[in-house]
C-alpha atoms as a PDB file:
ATOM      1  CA  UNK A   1      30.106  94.883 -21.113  1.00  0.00           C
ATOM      2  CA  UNK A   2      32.988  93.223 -19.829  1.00  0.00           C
ATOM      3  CA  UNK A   3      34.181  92.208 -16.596  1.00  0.00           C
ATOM      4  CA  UNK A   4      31.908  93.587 -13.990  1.00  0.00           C
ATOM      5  CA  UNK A   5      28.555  93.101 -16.173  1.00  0.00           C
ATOM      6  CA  UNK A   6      29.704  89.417 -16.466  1.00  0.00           C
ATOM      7  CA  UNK A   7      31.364  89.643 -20.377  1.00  0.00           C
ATOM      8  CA  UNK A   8      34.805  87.971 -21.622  1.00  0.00           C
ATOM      9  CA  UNK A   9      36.874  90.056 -23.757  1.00  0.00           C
ATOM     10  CA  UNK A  10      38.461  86.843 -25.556  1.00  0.00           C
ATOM     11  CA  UNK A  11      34.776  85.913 -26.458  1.00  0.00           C
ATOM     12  CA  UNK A  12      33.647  88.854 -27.237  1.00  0.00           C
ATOM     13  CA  UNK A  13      36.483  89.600 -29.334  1.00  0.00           C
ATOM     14  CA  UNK A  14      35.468  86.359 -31.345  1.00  0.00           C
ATOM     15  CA  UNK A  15      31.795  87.536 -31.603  1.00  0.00           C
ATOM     16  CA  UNK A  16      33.446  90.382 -33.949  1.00  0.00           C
ATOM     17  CA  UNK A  17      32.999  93.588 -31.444  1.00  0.00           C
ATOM     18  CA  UNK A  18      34.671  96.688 -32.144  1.00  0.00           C
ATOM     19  CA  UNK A  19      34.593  98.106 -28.646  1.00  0.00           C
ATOM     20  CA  UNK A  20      34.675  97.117 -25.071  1.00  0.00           C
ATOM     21  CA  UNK A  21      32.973  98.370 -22.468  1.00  0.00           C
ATOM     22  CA  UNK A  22      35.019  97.774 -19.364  1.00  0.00           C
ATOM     23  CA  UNK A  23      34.648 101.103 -17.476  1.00  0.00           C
ATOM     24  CA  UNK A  24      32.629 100.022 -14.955  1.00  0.00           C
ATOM     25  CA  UNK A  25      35.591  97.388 -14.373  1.00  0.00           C
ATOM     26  CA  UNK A  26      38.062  99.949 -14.027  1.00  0.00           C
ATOM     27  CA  UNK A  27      35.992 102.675 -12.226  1.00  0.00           C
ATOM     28  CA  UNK A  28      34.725 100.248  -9.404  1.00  0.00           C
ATOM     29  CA  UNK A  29      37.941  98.324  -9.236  1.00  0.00           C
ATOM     30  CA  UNK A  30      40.069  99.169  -5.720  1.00  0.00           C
ATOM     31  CA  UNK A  31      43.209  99.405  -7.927  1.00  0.00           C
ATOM     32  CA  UNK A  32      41.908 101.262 -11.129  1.00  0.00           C
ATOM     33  CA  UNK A  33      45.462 100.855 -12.680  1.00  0.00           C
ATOM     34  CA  UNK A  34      46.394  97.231 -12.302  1.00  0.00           C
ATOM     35  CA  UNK A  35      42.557  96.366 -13.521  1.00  0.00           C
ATOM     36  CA  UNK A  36      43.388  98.556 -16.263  1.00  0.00           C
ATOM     37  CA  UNK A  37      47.150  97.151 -17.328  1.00  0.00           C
ATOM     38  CA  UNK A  38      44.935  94.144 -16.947  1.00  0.00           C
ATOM     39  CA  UNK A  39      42.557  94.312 -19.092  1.00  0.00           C
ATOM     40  CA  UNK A  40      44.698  95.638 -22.154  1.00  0.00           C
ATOM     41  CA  UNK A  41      47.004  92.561 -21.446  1.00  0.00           C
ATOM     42  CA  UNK A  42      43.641  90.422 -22.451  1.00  0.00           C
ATOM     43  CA  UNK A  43      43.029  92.857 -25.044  1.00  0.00           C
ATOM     44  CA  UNK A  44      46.699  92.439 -26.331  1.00  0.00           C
ATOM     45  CA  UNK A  45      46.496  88.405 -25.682  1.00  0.00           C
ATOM     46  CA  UNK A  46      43.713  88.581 -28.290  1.00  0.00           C
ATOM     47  CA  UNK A  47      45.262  90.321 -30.420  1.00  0.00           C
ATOM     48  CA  UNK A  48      43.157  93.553 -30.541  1.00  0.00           C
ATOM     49  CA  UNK A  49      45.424  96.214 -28.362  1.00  0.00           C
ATOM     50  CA  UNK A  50      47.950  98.038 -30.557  1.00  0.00           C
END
């Protein structure tokens, strides 16, 4: 997983995933929505978002 269970997207993205698991991230997070828009600007920075 990523983010709260310690993964990097950018690496893991590298390692040839085809999903992320960053629920956790966004369900525990105090502002769900900003650690969302968050995590798809990694995504996007890495060139995996659409």
């Amino acid at each position: 997983g990523v983010g709260v269970q310690g993964g990097n997207i950018k690496q893991a993205a590298n390692s040839g995933t085809d999903y992320f698991i960053i629920g956790r991230s966004i369900i525990g997070s105090k502002d769900p929505l900003k650690t969302a828009k968050t995590l798809q600007h990694q995504l996007v920075r890495v060139n995996i978002a659409d």
